[in-house]
C-alpha atoms as a PDB file:
ATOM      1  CA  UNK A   1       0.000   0.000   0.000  1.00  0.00           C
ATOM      2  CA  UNK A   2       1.185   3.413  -0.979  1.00  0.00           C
ATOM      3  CA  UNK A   3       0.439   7.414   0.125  1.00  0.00           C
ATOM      4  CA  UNK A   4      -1.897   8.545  -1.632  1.00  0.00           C
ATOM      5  CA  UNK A   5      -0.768  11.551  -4.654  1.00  0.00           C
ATOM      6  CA  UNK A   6      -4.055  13.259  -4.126  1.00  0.00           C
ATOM      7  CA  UNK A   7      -6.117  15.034  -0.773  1.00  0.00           C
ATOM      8  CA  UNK A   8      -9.096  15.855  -0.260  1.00  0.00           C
ATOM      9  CA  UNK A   9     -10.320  19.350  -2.113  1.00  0.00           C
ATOM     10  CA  UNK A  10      -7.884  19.007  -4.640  1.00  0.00           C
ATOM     11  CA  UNK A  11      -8.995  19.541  -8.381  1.00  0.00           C
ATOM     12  CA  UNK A  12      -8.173  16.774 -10.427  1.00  0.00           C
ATOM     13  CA  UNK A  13      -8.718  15.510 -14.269  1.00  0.00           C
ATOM     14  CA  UNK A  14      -9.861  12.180 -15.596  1.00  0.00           C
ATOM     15  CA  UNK A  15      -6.783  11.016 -18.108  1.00  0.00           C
ATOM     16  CA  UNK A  16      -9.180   8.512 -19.943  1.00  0.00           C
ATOM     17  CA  UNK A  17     -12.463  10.485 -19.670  1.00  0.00           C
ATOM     18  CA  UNK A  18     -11.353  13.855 -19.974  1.00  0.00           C
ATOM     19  CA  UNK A  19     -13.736  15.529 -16.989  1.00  0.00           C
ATOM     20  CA  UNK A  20     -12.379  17.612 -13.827  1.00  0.00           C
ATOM     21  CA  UNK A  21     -13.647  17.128 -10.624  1.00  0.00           C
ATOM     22  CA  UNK A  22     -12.601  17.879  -6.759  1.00  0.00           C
ATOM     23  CA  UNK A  23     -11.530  14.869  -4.244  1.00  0.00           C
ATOM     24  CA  UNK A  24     -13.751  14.394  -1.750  1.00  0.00           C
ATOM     25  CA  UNK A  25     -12.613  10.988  -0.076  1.00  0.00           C
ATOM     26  CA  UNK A  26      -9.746   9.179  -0.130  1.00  0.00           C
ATOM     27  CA  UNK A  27      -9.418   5.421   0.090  1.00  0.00           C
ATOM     28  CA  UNK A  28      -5.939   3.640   0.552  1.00  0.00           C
ATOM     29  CA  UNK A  29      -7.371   0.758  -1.302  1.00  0.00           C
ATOM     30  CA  UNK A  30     -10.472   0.062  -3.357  1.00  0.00           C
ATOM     31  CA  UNK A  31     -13.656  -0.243  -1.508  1.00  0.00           C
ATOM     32  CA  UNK A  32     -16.238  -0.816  -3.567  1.00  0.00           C
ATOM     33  CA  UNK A  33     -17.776  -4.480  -4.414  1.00  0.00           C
ATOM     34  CA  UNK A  34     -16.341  -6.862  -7.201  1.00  0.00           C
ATOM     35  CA  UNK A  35     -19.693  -7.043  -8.990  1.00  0.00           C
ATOM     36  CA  UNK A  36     -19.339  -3.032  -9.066  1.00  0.00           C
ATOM     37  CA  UNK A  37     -14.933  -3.427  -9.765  1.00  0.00           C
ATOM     38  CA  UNK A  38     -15.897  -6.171 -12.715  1.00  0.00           C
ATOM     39  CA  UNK A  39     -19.183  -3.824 -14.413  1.00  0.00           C
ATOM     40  CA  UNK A  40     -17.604  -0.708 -14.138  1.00  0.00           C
ATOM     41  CA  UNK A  41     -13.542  -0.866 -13.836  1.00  0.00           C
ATOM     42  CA  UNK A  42     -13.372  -2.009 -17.256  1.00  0.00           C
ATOM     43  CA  UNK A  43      -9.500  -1.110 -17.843  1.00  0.00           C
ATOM     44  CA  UNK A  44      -9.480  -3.169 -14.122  1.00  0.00           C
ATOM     45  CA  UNK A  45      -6.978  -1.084 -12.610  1.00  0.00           C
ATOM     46  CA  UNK A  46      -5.265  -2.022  -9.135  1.00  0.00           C
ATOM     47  CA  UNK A  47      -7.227  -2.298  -6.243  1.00  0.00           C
ATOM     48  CA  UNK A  48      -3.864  -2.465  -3.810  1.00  0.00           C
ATOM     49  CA  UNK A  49      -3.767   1.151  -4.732  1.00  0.00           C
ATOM     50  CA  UNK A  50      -5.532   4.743  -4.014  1.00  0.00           C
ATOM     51  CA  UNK A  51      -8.716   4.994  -5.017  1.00  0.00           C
ATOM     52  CA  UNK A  52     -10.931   8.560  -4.849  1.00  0.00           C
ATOM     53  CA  UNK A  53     -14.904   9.690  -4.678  1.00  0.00           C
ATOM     54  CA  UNK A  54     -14.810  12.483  -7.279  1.00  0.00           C
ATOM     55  CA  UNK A  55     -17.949  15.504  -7.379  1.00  0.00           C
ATOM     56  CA  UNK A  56     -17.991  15.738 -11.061  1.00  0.00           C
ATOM     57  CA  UNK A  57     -17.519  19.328 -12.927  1.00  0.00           C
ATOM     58  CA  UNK A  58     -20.890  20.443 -14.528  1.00  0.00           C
ATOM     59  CA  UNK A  59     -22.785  17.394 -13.176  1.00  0.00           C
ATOM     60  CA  UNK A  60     -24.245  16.482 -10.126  1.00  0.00           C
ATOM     61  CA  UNK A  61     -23.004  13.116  -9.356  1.00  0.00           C
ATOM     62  CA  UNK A  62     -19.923  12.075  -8.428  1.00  0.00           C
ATOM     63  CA  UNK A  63     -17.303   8.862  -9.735  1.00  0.00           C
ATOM     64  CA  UNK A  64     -15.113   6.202  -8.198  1.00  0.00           C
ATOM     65  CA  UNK A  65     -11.864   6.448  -9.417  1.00  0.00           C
ATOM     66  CA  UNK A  66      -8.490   4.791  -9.361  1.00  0.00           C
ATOM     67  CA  UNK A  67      -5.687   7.026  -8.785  1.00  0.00           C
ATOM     68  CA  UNK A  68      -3.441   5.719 -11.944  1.00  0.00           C
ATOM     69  CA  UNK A  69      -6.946   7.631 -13.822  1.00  0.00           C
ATOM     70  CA  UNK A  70      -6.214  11.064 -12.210  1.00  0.00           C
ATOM     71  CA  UNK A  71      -3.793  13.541 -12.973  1.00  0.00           C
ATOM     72  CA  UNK A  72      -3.651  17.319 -11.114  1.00  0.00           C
ATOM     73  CA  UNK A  73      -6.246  19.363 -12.745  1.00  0.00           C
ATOM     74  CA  UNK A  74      -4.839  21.449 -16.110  1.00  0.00           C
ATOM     75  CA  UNK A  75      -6.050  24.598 -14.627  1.00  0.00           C
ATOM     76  CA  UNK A  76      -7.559  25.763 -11.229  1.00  0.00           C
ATOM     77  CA  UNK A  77     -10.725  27.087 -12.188  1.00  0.00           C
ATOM     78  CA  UNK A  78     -13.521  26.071  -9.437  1.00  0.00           C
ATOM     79  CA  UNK A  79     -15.395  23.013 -10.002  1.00  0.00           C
ATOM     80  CA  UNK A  80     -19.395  23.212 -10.565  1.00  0.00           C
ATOM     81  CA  UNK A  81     -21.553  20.202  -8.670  1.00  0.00           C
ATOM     82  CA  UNK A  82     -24.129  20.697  -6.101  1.00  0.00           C
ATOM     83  CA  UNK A  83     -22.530  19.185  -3.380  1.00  0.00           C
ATOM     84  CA  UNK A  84     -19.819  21.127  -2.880  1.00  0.00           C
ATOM     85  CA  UNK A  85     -21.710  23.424  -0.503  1.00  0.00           C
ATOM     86  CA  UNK A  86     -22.504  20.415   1.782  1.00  0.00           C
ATOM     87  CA  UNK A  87     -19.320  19.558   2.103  1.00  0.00           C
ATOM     88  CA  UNK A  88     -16.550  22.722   1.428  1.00  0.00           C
ATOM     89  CA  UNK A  89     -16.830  25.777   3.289  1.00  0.00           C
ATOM     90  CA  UNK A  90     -14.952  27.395   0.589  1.00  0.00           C
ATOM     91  CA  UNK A  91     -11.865  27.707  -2.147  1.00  0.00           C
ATOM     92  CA  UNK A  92      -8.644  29.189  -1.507  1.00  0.00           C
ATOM     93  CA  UNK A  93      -5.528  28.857  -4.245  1.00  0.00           C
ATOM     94  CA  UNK A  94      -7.151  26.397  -5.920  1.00  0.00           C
ATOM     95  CA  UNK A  95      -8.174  24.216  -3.486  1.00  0.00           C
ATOM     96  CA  UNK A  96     -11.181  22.916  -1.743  1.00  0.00           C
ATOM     97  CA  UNK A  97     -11.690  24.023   1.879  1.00  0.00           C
ATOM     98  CA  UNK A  98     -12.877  20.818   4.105  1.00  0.00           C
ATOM     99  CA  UNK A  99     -15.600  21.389   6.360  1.00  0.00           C
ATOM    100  CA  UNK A 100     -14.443  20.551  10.157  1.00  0.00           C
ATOM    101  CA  UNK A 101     -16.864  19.119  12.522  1.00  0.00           C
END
């Protein structure tokens, strides 16, 4: 198991489907199901690795995503998806500002 490249409120870009997005949780290895890993991570990348929940730009849904997918996002621009509000309290130098509870 490795660190992962990527936190939480940072703006990142899909290398294979070409969207940005903002990291909004970070797991050390892949959590999701194999029926899920099998339909949906077609290119089946490693599940020993990083894997992020992504809020989509100009959508409001958000993705599962392995880190060898992501890249640091191109530009900085802020990131459009209805739950950012719920869960940022704001954006400073282009990065997402965690709520703390």
């Amino acid at each position: 198991m490795r660190q992962a490249r990527f936190s939480i409120g940072q703006c990142i870009h899909h290398r294979l489907f070409d969207y940005r997005g903002v990291i909004v949780d970070v797991d050390a290895v892949f959590q999701g199901t194999d029926a899920w890993y099998e339909q949906v991570a077609r290119t089946r990348p490693p599940k020993n690795e990083p894997w992020y929940r992504v809020l989509v730009h100009d959508a409001s849904h958000e993705t599962y995503v392995a880190e060898r997918n992501l890249e640091p996002a191109p530009d900085t621009a802020p990131v459009s998806n209805p739950a950012l509000a719920e869960l940022f309290t704001g954006y400073r130098d282009g990065v997402y500002q965690h709520q703390t509870h």
